[in-house]
N, C-alpha and C. Protein backbone atom coordinates (compact mmCIF):
# COMPACT_ATOMS: atom_id res chain seq x y z
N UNK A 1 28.26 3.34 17.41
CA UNK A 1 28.11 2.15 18.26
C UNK A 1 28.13 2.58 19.72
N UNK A 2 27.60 2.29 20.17
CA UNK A 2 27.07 2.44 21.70
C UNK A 2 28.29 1.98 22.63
N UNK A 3 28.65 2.81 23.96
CA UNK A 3 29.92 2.80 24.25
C UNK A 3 29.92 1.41 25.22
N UNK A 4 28.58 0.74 25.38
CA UNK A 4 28.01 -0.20 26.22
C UNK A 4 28.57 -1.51 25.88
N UNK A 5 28.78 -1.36 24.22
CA UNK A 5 29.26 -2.39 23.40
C UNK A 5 30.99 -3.05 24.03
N UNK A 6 31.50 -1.74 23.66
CA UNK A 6 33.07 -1.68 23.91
C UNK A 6 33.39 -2.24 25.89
N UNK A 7 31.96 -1.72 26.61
CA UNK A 7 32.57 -1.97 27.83
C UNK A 7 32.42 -3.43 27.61
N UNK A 8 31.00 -3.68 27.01
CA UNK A 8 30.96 -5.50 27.12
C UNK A 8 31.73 -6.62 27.10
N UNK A 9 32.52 -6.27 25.89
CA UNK A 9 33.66 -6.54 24.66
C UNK A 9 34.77 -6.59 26.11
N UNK A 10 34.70 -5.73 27.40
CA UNK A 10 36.19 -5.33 28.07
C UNK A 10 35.94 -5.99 29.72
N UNK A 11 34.52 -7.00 29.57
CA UNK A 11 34.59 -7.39 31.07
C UNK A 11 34.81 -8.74 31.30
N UNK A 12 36.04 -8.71 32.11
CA UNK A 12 36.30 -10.01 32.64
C UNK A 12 37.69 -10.26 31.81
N UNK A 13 38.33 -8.48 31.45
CA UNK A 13 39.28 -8.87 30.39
C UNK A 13 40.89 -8.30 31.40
N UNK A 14 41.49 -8.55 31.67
CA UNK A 14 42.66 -7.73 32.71
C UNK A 14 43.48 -6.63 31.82
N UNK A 15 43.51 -5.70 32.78
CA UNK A 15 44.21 -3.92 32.26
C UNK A 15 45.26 -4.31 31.36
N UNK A 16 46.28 -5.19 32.38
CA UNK A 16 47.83 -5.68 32.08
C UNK A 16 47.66 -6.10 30.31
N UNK A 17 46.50 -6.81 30.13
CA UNK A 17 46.11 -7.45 28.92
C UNK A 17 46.43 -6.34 27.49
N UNK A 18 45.73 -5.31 27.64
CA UNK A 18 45.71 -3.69 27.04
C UNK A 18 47.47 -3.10 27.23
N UNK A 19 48.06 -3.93 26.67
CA UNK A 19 49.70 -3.02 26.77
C UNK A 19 49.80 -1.92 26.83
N UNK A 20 49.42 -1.74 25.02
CA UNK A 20 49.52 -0.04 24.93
C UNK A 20 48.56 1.06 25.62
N UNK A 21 47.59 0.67 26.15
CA UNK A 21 46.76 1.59 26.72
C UNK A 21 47.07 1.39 27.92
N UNK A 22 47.41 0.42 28.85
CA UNK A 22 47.81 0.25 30.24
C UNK A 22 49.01 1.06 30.15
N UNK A 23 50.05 1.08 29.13
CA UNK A 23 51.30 2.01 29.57
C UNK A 23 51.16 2.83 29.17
N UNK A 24 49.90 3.73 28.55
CA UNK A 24 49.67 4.69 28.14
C UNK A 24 48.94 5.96 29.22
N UNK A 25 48.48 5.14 30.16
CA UNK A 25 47.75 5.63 31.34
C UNK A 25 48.66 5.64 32.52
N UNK A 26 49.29 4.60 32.66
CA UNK A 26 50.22 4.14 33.64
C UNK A 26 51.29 5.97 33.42
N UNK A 27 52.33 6.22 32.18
CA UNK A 27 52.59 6.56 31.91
C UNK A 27 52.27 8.38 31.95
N UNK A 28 50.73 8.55 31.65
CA UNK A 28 50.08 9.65 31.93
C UNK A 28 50.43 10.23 33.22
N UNK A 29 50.16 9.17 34.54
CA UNK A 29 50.12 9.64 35.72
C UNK A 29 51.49 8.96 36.58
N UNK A 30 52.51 8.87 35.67
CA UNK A 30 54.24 8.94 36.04
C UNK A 30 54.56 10.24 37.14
N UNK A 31 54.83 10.20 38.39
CA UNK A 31 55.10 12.05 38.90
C UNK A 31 54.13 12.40 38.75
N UNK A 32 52.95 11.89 39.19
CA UNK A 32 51.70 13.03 39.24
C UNK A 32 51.89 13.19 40.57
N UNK A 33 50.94 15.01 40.53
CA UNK A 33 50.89 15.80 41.56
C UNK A 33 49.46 15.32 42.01
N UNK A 34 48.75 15.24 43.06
CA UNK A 34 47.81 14.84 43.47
C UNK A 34 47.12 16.48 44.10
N UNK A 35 48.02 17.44 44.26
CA UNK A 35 46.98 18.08 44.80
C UNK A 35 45.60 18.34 44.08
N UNK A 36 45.81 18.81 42.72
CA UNK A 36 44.50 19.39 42.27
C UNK A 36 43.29 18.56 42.94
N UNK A 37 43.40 17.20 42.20
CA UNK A 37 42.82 16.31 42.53
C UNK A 37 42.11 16.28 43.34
N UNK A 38 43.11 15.84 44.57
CA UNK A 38 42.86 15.58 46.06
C UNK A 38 41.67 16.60 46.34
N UNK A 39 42.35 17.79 46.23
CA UNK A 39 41.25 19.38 46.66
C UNK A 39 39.74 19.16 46.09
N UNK A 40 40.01 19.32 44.85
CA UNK A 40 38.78 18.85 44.32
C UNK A 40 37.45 17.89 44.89
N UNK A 41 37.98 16.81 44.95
CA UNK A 41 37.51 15.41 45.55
C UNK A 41 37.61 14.98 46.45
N UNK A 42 38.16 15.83 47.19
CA UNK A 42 38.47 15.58 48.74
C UNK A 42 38.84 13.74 49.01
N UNK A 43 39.82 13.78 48.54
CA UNK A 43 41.10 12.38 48.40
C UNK A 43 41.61 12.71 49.40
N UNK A 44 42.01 11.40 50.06
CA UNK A 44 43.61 11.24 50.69
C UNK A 44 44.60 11.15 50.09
N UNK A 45 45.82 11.87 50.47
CA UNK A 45 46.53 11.41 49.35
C UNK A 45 47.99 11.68 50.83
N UNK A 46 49.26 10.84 50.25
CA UNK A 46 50.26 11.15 51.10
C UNK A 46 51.89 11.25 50.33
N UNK A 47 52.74 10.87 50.60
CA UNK A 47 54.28 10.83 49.97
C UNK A 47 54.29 10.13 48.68
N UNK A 48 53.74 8.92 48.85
CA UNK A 48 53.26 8.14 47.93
C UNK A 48 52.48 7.79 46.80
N UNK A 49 51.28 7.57 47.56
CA UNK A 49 49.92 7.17 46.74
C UNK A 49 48.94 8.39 47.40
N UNK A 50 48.03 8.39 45.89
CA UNK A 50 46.68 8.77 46.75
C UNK A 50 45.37 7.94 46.34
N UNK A 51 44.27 7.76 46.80
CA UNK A 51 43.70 6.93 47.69
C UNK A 51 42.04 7.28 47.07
N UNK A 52 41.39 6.60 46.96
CA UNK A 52 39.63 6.78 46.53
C UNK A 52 39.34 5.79 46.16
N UNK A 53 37.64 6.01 46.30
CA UNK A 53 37.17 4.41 46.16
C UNK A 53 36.30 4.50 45.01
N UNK A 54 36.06 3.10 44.79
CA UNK A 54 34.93 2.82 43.50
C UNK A 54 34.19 1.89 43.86
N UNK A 55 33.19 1.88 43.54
CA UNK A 55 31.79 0.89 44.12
C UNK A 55 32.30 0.25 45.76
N UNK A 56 32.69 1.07 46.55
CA UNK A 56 32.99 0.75 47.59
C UNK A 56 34.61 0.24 48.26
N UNK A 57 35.17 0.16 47.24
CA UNK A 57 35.96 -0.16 47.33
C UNK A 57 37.73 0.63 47.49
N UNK A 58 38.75 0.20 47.96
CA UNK A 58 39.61 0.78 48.53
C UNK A 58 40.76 0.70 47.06
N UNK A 59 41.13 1.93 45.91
CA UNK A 59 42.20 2.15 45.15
C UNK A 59 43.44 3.31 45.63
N UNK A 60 44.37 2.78 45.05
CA UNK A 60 45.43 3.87 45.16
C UNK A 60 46.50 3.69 43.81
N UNK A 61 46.53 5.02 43.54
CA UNK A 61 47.58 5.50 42.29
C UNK A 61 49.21 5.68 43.22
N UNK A 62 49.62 5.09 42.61
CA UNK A 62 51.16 5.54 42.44
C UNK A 62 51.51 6.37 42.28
N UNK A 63 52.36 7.30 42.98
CA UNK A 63 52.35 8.76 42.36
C UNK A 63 53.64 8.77 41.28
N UNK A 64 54.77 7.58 41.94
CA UNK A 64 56.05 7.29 41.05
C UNK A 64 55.75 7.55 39.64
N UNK A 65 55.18 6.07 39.53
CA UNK A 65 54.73 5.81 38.08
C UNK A 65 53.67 5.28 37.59
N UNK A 66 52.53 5.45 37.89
CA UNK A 66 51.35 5.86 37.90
C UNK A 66 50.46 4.69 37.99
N UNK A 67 50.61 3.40 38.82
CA UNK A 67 49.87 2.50 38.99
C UNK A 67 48.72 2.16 39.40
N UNK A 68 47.73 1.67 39.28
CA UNK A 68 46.92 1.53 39.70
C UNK A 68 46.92 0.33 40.79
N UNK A 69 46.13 0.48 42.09
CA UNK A 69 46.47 -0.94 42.74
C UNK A 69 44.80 -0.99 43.48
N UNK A 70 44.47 -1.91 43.98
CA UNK A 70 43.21 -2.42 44.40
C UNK A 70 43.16 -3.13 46.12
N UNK A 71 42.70 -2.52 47.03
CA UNK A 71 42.70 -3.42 48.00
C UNK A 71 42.25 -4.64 47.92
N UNK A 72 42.30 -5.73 48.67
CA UNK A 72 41.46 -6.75 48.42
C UNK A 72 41.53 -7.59 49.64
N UNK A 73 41.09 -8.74 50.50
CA UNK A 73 41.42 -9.36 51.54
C UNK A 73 42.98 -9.84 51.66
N UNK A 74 43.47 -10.09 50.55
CA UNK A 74 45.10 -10.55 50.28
C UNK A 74 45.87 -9.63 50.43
N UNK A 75 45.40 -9.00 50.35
CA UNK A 75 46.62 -6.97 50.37
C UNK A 75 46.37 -6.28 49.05
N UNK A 76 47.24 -5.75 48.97
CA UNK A 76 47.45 -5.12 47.42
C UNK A 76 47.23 -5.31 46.30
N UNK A 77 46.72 -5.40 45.45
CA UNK A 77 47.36 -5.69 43.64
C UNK A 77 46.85 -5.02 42.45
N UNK A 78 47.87 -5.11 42.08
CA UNK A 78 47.81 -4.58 40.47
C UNK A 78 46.96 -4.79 39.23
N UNK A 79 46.77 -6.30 39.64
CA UNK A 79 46.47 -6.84 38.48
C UNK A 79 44.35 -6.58 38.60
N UNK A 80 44.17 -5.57 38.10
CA UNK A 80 42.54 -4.75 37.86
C UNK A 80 42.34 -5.08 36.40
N UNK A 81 41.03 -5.44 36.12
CA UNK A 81 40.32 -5.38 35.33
C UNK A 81 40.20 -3.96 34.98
N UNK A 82 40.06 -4.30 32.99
CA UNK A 82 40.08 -3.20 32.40
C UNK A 82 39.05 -1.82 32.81
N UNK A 83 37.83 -2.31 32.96
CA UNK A 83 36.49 -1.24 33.12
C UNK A 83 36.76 -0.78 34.79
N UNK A 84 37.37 -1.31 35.74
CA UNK A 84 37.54 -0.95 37.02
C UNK A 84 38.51 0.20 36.69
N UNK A 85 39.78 -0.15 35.82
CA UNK A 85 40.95 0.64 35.64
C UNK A 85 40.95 1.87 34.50
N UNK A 86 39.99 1.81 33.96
CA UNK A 86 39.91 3.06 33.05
C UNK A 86 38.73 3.93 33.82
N UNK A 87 37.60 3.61 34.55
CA UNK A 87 36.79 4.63 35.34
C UNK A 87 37.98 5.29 36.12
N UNK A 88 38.68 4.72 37.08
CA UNK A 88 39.64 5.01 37.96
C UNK A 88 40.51 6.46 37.17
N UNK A 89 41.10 5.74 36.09
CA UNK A 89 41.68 7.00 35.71
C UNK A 89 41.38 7.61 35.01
N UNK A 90 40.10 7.74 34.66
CA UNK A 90 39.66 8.61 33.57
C UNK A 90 38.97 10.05 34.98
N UNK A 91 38.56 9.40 36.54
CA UNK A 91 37.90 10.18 36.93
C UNK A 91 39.06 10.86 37.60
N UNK A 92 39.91 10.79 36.94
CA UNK A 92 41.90 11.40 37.89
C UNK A 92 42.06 12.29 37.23
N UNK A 93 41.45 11.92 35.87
CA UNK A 93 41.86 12.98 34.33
C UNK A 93 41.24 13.99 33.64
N UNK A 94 39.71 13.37 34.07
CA UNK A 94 38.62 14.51 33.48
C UNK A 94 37.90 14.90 34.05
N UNK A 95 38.30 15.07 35.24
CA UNK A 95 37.33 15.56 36.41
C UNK A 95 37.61 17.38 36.26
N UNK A 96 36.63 18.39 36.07
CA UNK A 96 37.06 19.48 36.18
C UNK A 96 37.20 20.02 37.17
N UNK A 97 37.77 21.60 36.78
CA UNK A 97 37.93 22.68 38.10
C UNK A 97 36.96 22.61 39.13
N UNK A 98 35.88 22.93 38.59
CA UNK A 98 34.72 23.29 39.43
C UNK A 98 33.29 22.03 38.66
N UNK A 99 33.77 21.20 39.23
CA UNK A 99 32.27 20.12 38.60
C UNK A 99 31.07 20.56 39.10
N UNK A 100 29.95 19.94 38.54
CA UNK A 100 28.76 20.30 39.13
C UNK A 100 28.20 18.79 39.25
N UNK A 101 27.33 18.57 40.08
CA UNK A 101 26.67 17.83 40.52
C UNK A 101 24.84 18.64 40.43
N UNK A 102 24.17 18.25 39.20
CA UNK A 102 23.30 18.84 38.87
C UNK A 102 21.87 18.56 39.40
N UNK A 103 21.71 16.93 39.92
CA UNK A 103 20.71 16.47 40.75
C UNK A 103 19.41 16.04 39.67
N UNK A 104 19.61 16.40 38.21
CA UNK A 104 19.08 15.85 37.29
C UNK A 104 19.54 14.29 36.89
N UNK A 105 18.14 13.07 36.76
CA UNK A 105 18.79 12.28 36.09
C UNK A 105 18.15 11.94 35.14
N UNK A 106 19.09 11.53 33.98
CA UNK A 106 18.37 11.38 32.46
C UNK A 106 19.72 10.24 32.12
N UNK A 107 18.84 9.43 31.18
CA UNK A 107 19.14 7.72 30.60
C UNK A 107 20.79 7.99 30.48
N UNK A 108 21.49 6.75 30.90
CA UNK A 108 22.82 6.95 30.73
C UNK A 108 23.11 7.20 29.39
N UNK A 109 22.01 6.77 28.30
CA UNK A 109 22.68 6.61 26.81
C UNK A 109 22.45 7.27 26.06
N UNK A 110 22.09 8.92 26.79
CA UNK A 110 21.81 10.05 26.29
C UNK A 110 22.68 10.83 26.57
N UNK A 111 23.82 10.68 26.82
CA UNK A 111 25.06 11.48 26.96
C UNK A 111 26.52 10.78 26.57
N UNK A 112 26.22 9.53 25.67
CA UNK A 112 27.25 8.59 25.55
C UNK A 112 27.95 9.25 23.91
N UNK A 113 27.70 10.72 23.36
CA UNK A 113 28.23 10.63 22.14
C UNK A 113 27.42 10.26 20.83
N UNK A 114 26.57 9.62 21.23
CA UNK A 114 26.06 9.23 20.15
C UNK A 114 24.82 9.67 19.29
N UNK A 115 25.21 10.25 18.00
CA UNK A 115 24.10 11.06 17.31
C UNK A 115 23.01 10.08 17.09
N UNK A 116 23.25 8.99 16.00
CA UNK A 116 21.95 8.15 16.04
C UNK A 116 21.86 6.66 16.91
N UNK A 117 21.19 6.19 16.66
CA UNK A 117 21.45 4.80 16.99
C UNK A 117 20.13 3.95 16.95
N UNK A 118 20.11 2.87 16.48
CA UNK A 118 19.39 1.85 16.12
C UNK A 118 18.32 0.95 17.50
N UNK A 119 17.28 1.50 17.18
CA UNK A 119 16.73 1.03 18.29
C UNK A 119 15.95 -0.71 18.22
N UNK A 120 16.53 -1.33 17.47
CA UNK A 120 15.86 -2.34 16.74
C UNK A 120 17.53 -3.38 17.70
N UNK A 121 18.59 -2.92 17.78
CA UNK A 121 20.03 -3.70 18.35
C UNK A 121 19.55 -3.46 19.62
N UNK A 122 19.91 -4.44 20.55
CA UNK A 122 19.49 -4.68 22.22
C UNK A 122 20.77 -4.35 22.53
N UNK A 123 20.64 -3.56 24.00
CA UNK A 123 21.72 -3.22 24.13
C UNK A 123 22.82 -4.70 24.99
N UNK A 124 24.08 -4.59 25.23
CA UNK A 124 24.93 -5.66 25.28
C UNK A 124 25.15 -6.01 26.46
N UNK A 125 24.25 -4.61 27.10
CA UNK A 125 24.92 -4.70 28.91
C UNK A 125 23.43 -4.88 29.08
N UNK A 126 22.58 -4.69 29.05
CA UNK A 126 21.34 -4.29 29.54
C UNK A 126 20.42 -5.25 29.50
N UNK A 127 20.68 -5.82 28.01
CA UNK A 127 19.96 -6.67 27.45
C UNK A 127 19.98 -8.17 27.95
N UNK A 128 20.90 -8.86 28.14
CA UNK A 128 21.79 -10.21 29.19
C UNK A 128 20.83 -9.79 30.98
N UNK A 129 21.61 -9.16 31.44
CA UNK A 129 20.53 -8.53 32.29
C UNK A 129 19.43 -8.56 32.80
N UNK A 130 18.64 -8.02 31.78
CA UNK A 130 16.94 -7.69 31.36
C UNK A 130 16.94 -9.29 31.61
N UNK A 131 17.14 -10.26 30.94
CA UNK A 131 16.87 -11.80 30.51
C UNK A 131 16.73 -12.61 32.02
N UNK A 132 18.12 -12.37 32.59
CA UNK A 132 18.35 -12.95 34.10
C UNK A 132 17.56 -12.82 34.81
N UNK A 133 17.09 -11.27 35.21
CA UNK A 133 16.33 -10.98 36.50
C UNK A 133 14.90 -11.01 36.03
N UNK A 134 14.28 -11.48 34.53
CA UNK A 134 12.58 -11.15 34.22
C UNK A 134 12.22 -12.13 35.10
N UNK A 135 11.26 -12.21 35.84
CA UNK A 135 10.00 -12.73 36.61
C UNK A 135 11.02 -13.21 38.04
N UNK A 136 11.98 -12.30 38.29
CA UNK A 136 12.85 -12.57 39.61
C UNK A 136 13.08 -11.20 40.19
N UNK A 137 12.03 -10.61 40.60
CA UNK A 137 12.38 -8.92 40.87
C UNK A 137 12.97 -9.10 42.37
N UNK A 138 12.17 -10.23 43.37
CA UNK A 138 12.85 -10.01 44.30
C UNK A 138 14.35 -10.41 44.66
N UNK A 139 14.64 -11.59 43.93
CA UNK A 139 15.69 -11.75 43.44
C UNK A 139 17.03 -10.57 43.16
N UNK A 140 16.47 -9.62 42.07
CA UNK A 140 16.84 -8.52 41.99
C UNK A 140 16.87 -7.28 43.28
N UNK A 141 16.24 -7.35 43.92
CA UNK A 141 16.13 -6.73 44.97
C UNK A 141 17.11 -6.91 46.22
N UNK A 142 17.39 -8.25 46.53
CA UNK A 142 17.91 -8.56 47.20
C UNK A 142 19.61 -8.36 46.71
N UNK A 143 20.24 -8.93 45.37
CA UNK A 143 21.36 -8.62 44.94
C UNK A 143 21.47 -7.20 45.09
N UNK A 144 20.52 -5.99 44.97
CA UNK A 144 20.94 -4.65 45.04
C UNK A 144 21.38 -4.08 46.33
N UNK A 145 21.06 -4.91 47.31
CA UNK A 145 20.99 -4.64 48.60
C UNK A 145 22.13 -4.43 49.30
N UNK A 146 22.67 -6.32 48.91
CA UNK A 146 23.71 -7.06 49.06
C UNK A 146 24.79 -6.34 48.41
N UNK A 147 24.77 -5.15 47.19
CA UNK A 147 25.80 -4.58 46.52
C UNK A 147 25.75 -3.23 46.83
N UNK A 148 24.93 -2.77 48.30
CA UNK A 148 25.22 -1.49 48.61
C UNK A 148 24.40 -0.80 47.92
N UNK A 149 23.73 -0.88 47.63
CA UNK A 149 22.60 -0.09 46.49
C UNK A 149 21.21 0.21 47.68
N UNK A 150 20.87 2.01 47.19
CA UNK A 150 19.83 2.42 48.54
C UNK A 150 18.60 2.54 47.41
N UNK A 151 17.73 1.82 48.26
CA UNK A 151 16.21 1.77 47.12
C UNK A 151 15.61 3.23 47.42
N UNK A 152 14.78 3.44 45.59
CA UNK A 152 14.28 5.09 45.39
C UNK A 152 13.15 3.91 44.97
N UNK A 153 11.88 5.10 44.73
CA UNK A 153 11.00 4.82 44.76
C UNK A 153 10.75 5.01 43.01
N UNK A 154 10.39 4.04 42.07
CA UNK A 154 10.25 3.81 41.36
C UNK A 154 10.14 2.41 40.13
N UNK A 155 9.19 2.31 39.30
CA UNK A 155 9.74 0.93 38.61
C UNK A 155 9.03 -0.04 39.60
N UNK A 156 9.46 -1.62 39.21
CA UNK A 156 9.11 -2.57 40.26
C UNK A 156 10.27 -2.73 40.91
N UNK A 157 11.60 -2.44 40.69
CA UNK A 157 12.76 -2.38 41.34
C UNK A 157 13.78 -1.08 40.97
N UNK A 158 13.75 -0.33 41.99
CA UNK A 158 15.16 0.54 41.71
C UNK A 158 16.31 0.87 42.59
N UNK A 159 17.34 0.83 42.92
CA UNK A 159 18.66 1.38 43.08
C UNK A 159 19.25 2.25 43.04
N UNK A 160 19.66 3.20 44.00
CA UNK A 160 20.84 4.53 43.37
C UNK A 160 22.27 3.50 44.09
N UNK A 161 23.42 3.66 43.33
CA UNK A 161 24.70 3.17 43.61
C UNK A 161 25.43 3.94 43.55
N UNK A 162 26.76 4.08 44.63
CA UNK A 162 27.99 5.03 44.51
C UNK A 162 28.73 4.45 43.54
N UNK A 163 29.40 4.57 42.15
CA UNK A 163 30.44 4.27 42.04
C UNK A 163 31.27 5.30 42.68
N UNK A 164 31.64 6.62 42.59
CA UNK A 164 32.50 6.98 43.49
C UNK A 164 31.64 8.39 44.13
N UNK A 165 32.41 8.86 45.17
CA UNK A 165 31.44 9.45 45.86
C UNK A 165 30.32 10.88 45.34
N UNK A 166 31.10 11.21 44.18
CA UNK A 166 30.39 12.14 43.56
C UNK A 166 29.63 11.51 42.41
N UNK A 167 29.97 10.37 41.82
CA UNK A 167 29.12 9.77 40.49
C UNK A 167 28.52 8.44 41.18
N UNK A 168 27.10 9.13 41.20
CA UNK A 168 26.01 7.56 41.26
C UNK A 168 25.47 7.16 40.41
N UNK A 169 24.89 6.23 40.17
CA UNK A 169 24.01 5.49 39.12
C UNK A 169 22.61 4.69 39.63
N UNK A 170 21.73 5.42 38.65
CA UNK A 170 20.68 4.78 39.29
C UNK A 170 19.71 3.73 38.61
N UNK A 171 19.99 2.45 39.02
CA UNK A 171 19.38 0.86 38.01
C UNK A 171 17.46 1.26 38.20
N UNK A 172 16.84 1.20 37.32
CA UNK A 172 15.82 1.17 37.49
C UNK A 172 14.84 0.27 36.75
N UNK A 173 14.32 -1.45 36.89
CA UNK A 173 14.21 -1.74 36.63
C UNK A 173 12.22 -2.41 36.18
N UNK A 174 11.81 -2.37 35.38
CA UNK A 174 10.50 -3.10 35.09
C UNK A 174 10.15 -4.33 34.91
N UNK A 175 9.88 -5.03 35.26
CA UNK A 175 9.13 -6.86 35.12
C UNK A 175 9.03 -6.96 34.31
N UNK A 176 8.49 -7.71 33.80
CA UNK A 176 8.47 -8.87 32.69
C UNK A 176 6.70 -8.96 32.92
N UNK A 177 5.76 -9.17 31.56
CA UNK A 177 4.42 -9.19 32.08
C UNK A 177 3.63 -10.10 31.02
N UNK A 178 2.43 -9.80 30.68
CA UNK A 178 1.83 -10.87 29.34
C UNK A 178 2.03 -10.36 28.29
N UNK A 179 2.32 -8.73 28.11
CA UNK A 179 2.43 -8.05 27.16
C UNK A 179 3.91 -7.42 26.94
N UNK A 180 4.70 -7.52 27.30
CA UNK A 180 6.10 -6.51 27.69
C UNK A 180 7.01 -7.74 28.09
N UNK A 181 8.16 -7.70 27.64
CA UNK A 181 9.30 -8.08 28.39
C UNK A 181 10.01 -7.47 29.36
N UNK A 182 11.22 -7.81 30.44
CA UNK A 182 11.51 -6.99 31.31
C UNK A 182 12.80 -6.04 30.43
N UNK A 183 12.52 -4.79 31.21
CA UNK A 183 13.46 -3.70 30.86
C UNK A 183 13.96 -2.90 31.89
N UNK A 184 15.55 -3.02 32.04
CA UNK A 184 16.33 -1.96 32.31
C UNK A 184 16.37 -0.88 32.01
N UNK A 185 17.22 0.09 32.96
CA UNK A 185 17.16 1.43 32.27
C UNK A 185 18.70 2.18 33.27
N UNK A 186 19.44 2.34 33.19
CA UNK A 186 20.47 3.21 33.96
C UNK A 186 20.12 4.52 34.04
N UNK A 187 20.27 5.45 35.08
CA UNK A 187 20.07 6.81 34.81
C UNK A 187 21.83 7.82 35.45
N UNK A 188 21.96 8.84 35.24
CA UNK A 188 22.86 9.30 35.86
C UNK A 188 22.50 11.00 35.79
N UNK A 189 23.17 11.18 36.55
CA UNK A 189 23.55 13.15 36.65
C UNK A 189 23.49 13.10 35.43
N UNK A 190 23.09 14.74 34.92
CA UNK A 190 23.38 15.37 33.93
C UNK A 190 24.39 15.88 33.42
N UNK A 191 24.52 15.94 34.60
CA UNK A 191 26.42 16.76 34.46
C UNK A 191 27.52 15.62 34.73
N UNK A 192 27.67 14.38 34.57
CA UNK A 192 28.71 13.54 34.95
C UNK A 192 29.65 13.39 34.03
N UNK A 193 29.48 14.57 32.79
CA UNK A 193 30.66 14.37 32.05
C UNK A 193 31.68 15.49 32.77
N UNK A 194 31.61 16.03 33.73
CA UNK A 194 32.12 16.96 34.58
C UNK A 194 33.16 16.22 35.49
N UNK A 195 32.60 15.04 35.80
CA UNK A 195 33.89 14.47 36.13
C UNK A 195 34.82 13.09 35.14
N UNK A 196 33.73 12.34 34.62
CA UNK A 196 34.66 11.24 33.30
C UNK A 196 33.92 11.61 32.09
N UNK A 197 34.58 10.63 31.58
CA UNK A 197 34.36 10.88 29.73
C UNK A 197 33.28 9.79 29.40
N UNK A 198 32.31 10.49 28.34
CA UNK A 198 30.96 9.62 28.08
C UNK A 198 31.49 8.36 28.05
N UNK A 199 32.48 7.87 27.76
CA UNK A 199 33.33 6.42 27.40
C UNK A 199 33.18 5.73 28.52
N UNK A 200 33.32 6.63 30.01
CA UNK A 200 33.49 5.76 31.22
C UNK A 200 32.50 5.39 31.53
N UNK A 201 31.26 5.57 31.52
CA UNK A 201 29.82 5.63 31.78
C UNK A 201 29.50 4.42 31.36
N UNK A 202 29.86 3.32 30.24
CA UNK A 202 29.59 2.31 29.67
C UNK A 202 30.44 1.31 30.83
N UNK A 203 32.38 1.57 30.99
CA UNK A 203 32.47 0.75 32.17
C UNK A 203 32.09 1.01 33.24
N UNK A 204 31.57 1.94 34.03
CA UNK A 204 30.93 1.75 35.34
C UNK A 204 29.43 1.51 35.58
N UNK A 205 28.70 1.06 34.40
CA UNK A 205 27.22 0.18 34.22
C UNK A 205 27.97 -1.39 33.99
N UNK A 206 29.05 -1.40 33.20
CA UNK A 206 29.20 -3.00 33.60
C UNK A 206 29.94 -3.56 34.13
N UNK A 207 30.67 -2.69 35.56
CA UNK A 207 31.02 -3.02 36.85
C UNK A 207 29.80 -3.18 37.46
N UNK A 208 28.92 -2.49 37.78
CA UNK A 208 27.38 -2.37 38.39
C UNK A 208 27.50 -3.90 38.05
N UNK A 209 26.61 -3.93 37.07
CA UNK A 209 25.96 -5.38 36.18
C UNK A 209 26.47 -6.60 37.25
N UNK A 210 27.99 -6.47 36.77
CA UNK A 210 28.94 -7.48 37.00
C UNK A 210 28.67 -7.99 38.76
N UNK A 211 28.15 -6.75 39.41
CA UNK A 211 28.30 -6.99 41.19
C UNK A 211 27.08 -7.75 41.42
N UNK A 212 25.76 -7.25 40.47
CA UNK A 212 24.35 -7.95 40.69
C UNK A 212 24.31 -9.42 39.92
């Protein structure tokens, strides 16, 4: 099953919600050391917390006991959605020594794990999507804009997006016509299992989704 499924299944759902896996992560990064990290990824990090962003945005880990927290216009908080909070720490956890950033991009759902898969099932993120924006490209265009997204040349609409500063994603989308329906397509690095796990790749396409 396609890991697209599980993010679907997890948006609009809160971390806190996930007990055992929220204190399972929480827990992971209890007394974490931030240097590796930091070096790596060139983080801020200080006494406290250290500090990186995701789709633009301002996070910090706890170094105590391993929280996750979110800037927001109100100040602080905790309370993150699941797919925001597992990219976050999965890219704390499986980011290697020496990553590569390969400059190849090929379909996100060719590196998700999965030996076969049924091309006849629409996908869960893609597919909702595809439906919204057919015969509204500029529409589409304009939401990519508005979400920080720098247009490449391709498709009738495309996008490269930071989720964080080393992993982008790139939406590339086709119209809708007399013969064809409209179709999505995500692309990413080749190498982005260098910094998260094929698992995360499903929530940070439906954080994307979620912003357009």
């Amino acid at each position: 099953m396609s890991v697209n499924y599980h993010a679907s299944q997890s948006r609009g759902v809160l971390f806190s919600n996930h007990e055992v896996v929220c204190r399972q992560w929480q827990e992971e990064f209890t007394e974490y050391d931030p240097g590796r990290i930091a070096r790596i990824l060139h983080l801020k990090a200080d006494d406290d917390y250290l500090y990186l962003t995701y789709f633009g945005s301002l996070y910090r880990l706890r170094l105590t006991d391993g929280i996750l927290e979110k800037e927001t216009e109100q100040g602080w908080t905790w309370e993150l959605y699941f797919n925001e909070a597992m990219a976050v720490y999965h890219l704390l956890y499986y980011t290697k020594d020496l990553p590569t950033i390969s400059g190849k991009w090929v379909p996100s759902h060719t590196i998700d794990g999965v030996v076969s898969r049924n091309p006849a099932v629409k996908d869960p993120l893609l597919s909702p999507f595809e439906a919204v924006y057919g015969g509204r490209v500029d529409e589409l265009k304009d939401a990519c804009l508005a979400a920080g997204g720098k247009e490449i040349v391709t498709g009738d609409a495309a996008y490269e997006f930071e989720a964080f500063p080393q992993v982008h994603l790139r939406l590339v989308f086709w119209d809708q016509d007399e013969d064809f329906p409209a179709q999505a397509q995500i692309l990413v690095d080749q190498c982005i299992t260098d910094f998260v796990h094929y698992e995360t790749v499903g929530c940070m396409i439906a954080d994307l989704l979620d912003r357009l």
